[in-house]
N, C-alpha and C. Protein backbone atom coordinates (compact mmCIF):
# COMPACT_ATOMS: atom_id res chain seq x y z
N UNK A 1 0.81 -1.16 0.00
CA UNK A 1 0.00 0.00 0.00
C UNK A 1 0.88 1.26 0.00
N UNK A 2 2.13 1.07 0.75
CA UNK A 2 2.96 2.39 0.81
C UNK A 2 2.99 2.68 -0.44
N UNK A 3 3.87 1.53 -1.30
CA UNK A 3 3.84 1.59 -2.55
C UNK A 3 3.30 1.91 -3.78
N UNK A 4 1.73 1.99 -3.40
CA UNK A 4 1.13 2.29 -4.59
C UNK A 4 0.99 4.11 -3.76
N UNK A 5 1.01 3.98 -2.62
CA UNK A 5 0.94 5.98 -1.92
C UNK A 5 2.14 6.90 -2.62
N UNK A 6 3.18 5.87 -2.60
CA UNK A 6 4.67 6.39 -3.25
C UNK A 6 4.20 6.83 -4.57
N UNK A 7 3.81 5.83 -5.39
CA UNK A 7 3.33 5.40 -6.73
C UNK A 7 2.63 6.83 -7.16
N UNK A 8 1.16 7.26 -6.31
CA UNK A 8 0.42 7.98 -6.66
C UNK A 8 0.94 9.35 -6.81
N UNK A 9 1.73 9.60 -5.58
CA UNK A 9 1.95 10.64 -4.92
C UNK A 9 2.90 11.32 -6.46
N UNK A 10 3.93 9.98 -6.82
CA UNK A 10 4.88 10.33 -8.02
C UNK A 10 4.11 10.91 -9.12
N UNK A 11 2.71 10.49 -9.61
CA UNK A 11 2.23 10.45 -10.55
C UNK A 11 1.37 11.69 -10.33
N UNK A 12 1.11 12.44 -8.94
CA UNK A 12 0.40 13.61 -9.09
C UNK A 12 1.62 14.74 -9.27
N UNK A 13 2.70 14.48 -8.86
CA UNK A 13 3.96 15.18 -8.81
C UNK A 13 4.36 15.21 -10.37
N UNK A 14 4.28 14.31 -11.16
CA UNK A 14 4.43 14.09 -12.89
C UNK A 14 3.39 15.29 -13.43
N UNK A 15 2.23 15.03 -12.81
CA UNK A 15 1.15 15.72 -13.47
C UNK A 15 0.56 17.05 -12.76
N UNK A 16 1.60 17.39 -11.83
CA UNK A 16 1.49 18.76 -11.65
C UNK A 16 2.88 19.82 -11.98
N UNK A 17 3.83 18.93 -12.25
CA UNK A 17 4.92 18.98 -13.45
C UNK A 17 4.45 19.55 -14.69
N UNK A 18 3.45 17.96 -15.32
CA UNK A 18 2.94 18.83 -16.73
C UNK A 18 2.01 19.99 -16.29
N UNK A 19 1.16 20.21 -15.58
CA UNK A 19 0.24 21.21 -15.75
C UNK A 19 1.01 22.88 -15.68
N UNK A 20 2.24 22.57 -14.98
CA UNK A 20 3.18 23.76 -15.08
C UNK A 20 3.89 24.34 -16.04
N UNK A 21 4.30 22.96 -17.09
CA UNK A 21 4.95 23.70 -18.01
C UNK A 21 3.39 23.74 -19.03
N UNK A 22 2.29 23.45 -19.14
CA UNK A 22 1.47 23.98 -19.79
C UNK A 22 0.90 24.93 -19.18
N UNK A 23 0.99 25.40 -18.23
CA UNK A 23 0.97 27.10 -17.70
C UNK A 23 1.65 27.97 -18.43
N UNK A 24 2.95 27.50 -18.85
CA UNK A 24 3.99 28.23 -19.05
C UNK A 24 3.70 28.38 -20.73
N UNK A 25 3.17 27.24 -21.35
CA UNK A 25 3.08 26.91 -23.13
C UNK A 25 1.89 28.21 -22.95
N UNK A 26 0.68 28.18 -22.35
CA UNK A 26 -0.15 28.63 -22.16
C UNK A 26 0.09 30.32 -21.88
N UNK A 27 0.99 30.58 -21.03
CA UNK A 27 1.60 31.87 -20.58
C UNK A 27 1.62 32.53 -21.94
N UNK A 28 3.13 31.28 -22.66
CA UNK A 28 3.84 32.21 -23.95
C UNK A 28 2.98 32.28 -24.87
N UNK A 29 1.80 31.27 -24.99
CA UNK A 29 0.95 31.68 -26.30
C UNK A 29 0.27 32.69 -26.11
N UNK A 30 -0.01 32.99 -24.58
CA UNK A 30 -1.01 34.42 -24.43
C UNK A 30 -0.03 35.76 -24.91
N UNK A 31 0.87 35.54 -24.57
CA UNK A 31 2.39 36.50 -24.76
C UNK A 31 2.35 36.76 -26.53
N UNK A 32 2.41 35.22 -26.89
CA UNK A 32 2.48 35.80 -27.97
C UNK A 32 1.44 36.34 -29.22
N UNK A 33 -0.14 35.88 -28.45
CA UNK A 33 -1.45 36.40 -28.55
C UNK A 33 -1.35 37.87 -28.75
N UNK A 34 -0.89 38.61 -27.99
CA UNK A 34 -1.15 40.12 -27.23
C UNK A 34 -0.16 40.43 -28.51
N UNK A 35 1.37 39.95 -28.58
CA UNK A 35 2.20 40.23 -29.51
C UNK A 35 1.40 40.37 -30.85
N UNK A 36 1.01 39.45 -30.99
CA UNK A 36 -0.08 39.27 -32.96
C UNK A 36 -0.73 40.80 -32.30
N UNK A 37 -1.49 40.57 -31.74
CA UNK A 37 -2.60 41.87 -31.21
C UNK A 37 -2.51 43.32 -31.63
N UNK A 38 -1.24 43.27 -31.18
CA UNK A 38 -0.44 44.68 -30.95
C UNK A 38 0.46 44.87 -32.87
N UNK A 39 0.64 44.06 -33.27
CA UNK A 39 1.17 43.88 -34.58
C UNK A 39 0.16 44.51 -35.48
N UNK A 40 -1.00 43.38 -35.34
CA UNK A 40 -2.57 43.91 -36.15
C UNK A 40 -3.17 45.18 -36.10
N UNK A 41 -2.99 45.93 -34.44
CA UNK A 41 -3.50 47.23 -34.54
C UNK A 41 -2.15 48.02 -35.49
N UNK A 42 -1.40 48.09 -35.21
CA UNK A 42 -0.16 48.38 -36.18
C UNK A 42 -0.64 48.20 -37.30
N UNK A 43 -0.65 47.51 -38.02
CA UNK A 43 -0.73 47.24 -39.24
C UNK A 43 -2.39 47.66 -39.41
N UNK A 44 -3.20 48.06 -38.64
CA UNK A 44 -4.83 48.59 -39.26
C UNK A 44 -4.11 49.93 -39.18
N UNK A 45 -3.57 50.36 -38.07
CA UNK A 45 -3.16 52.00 -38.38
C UNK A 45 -2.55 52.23 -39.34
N UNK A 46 -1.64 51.40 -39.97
CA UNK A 46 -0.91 52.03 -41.20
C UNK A 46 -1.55 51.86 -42.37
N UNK A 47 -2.81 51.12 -42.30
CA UNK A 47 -3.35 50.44 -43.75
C UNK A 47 -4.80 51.91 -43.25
N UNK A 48 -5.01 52.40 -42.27
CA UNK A 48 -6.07 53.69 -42.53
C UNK A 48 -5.19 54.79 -43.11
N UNK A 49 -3.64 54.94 -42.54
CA UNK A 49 -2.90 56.20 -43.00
C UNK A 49 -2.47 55.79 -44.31
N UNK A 50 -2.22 54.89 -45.10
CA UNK A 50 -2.27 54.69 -46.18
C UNK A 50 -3.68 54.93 -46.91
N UNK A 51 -4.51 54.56 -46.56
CA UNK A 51 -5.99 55.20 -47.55
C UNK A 51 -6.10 56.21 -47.01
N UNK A 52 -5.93 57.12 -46.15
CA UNK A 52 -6.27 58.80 -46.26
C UNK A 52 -4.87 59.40 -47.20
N UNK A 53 -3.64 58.43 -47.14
CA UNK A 53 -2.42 59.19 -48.37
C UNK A 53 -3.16 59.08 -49.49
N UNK A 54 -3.32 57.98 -49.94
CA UNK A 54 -3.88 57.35 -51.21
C UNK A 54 -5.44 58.59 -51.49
N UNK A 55 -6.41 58.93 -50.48
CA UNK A 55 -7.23 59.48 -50.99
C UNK A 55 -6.47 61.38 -51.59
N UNK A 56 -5.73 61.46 -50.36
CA UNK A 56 -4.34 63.14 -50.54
C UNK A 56 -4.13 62.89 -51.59
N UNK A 57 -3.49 61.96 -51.99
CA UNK A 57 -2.59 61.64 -53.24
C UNK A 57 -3.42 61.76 -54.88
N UNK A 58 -4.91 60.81 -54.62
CA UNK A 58 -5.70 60.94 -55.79
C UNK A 58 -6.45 62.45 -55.60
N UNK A 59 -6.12 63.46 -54.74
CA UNK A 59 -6.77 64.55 -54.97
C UNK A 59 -5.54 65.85 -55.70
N UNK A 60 -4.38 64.99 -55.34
CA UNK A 60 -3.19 66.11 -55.96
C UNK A 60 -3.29 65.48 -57.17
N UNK A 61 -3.39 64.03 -57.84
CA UNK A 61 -3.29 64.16 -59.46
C UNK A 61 -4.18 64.93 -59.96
N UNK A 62 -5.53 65.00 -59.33
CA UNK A 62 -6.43 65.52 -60.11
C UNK A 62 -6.37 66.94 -60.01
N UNK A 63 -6.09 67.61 -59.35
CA UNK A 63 -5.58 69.13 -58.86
C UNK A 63 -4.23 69.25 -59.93
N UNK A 64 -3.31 68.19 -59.95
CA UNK A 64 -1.89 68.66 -61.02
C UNK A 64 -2.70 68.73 -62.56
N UNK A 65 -3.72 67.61 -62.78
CA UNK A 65 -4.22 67.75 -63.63
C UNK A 65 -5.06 68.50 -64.31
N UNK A 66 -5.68 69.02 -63.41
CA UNK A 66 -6.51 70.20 -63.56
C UNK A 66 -5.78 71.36 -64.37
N UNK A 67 -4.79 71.63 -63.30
CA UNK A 67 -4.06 72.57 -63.43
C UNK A 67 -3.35 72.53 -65.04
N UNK A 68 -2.37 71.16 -65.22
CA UNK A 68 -2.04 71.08 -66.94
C UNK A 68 -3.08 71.43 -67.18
N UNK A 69 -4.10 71.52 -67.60
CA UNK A 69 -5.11 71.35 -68.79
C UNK A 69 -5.68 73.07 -68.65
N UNK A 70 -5.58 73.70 -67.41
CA UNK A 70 -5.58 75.13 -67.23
C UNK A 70 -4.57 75.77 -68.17
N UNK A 71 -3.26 75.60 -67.62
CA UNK A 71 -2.01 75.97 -68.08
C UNK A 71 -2.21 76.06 -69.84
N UNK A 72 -2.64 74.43 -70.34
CA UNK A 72 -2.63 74.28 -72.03
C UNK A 72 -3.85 74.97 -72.55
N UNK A 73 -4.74 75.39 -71.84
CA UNK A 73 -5.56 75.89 -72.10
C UNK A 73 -5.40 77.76 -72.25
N UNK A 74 -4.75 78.35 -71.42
CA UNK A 74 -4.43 79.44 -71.14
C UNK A 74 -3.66 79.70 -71.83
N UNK A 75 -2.19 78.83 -72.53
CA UNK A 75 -1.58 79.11 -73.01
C UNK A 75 -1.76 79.06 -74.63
N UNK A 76 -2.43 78.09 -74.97
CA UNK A 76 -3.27 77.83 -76.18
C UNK A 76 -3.85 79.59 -76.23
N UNK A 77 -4.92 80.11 -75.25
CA UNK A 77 -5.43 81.61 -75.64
C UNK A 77 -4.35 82.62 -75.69
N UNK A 78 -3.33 82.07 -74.50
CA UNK A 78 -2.30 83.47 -75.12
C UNK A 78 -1.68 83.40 -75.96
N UNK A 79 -1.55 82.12 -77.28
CA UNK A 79 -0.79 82.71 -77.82
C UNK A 79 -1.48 82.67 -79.49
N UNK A 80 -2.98 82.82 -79.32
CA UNK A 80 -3.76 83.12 -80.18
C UNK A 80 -3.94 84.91 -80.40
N UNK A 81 -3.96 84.84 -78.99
CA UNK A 81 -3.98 86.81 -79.07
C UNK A 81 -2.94 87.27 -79.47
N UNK A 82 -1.66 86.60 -79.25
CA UNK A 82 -0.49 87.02 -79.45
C UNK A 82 -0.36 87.19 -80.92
N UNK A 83 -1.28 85.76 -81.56
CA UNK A 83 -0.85 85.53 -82.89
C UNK A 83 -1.72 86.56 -84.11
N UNK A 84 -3.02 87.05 -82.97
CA UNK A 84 -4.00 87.85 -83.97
C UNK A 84 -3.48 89.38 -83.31
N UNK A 85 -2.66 89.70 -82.59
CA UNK A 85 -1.89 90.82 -82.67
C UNK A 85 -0.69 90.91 -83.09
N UNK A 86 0.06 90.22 -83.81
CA UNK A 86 0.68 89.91 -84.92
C UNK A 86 0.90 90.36 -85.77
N UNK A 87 -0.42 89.65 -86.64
CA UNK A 87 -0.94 89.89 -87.59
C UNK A 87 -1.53 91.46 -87.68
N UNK A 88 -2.14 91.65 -86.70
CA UNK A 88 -2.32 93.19 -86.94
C UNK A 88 -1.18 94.39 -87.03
N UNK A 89 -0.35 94.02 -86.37
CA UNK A 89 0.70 95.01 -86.18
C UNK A 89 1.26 94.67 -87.53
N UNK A 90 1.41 93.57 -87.88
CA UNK A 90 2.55 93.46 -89.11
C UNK A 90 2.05 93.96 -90.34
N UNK A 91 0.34 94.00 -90.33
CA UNK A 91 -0.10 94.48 -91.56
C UNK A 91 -0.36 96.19 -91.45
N UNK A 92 -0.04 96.45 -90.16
CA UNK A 92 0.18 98.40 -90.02
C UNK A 92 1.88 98.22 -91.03
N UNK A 93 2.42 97.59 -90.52
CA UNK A 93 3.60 97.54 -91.49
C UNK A 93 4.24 97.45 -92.43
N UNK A 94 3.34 96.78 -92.76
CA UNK A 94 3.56 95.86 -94.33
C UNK A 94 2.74 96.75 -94.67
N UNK A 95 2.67 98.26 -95.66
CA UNK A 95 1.62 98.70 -96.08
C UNK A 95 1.61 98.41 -97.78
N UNK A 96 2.67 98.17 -98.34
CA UNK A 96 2.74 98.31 -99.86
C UNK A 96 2.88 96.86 -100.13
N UNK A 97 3.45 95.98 -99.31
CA UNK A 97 3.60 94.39 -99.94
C UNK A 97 3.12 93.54 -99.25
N UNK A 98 2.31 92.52 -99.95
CA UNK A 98 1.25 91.54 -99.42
C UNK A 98 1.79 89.99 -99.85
N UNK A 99 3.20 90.34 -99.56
CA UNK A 99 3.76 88.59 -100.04
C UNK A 99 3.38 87.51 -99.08
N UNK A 100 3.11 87.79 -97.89
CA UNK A 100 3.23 87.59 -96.59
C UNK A 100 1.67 87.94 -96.08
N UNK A 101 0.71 87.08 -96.07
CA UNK A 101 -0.78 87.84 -95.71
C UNK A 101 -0.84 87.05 -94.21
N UNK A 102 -0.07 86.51 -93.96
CA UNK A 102 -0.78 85.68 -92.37
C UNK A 102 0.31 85.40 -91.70
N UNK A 103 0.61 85.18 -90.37
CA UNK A 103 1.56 85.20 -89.45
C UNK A 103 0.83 84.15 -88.50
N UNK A 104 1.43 82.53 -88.38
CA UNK A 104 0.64 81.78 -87.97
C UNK A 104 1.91 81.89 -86.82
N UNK A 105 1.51 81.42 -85.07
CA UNK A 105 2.84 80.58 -84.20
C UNK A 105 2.31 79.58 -83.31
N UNK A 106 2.68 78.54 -83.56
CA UNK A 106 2.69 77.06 -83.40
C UNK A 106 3.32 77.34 -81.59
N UNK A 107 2.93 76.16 -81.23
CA UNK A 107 2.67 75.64 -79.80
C UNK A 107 3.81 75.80 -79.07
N UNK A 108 4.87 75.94 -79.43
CA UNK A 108 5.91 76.24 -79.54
C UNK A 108 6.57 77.70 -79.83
N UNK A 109 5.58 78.29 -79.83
CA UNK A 109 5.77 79.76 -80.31
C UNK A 109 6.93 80.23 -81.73
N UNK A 110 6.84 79.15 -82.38
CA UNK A 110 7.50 79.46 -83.65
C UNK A 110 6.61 79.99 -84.30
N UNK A 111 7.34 81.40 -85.20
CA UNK A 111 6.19 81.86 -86.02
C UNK A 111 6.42 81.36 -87.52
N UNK A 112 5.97 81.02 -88.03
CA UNK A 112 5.28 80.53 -89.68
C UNK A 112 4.87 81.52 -90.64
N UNK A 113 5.21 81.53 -91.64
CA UNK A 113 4.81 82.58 -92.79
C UNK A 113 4.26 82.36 -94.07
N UNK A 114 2.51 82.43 -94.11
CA UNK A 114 1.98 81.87 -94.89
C UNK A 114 1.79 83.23 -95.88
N UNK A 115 1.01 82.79 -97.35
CA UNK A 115 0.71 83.38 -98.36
C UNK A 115 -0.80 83.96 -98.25
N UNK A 116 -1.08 84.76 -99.24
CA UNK A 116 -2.80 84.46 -99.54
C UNK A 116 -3.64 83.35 -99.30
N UNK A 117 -2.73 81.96 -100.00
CA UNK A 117 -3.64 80.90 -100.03
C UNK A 117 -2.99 79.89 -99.43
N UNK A 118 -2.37 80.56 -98.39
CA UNK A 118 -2.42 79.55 -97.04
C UNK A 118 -1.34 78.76 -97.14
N UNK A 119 -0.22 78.75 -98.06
CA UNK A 119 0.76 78.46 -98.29
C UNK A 119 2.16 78.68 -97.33
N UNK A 120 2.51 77.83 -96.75
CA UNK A 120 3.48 77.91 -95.81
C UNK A 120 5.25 78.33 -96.70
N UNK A 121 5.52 79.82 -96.47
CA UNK A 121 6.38 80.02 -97.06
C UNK A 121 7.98 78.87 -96.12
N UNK A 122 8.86 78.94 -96.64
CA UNK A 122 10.14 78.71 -96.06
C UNK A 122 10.73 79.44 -95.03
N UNK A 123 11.62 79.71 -94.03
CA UNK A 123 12.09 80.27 -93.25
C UNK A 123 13.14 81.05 -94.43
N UNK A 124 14.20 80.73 -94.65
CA UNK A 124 14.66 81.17 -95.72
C UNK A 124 14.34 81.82 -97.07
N UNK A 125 13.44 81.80 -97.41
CA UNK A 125 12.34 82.51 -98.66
C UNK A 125 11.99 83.62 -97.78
N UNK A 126 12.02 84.13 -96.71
CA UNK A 126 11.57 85.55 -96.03
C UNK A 126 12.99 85.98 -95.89
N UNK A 127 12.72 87.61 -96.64
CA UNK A 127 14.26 88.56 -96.22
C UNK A 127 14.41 88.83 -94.88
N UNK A 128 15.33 89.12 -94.71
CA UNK A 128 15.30 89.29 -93.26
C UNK A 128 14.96 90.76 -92.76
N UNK A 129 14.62 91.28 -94.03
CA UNK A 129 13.95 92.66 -93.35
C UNK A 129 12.36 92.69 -92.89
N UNK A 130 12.00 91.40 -93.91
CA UNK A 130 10.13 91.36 -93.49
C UNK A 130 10.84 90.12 -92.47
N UNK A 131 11.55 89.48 -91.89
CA UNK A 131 11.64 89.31 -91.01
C UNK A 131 11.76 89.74 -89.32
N UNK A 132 12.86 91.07 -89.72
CA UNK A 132 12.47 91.80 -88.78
C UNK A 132 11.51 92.76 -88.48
N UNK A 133 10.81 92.90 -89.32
CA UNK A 133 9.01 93.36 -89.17
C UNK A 133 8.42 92.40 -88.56
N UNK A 134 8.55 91.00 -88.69
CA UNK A 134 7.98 90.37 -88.38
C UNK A 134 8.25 90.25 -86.75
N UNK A 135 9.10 90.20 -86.35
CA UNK A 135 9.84 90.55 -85.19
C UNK A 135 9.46 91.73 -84.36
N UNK A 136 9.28 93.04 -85.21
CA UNK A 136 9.02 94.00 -84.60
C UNK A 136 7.13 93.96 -84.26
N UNK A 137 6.76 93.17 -85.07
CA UNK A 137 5.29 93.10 -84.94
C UNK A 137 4.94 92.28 -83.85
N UNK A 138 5.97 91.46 -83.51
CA UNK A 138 5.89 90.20 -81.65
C UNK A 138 5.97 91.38 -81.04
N UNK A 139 7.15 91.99 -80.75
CA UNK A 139 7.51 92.83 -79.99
C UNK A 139 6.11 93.42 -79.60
N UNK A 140 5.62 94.21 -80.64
CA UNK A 140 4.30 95.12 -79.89
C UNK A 140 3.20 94.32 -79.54
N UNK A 141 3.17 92.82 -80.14
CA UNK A 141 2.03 92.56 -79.94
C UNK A 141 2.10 92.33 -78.26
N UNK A 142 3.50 91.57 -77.91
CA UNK A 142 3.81 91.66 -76.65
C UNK A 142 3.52 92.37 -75.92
């Protein structure tokens, strides 16, 4: 009878052994429970500050974009006025010769030198004196 008291006594001593180190398995999984926990709120905070960047962000393309299409737009009108005051100044100038009836400038603000019938003269085929009329006619339209 001692023997099986010895016996028992060993076997509650075994099994309050295991119940300790599954305290302990139990401990670190809560440990490392709280750890995930604390990771996840982390990672929800950075995944909300990422969609309020992302919404910042899709409101500056459309604001940069805006803006190009202002800019090409604005600049497209200024340099239509530029181009129909041009033309006016150059024909106060040009009073006796009509080789030269239109003063076109491209997007680029190059100016072009067409005919009556719309004929794109050469850069070189203009003297450089109706060139510098032509020149003096930017100037004022400026």
């Amino acid at each position: 009878m001692e023997q099986d008291f010895a016996d028992a006594n060993r076997a509650i001593g075994d099994l309050e052994n295991e119940v300790e180190q599954q305290r302990g398995k139990v401990i670190g999984k809560q440990a490392d429970a709280e750890k995930a926990m604390t990771e996840l709120a982390e990672l929800e905070r950075r995944y909300r500050l990422a969609e309020k960047s992302e919404g910042k962000l899709s409101i500056a393309v459309g604001l940069r974009e805006t803006l190009e299409n202002f800019r090409q737009k604005s600049r497209a009108a200024r340099r239509q006025e530029i181009e129909i005051a041009v033309n006016r100044h150059f024909r106060s100038l040009m009073t006796g010769h009509r080789m030269i009836d239109r003063i076109t400038i491209d997007e680029d603000f190059v100016m072009r030198f067409h005919d009556a019938d719309g004929v794109e003269f050469g850069q070189l085929t203009v003297s450089h004196g109706m060139r510098q009329l032509a020149v003096t006619a930017l100037l004022w339209a400026l």
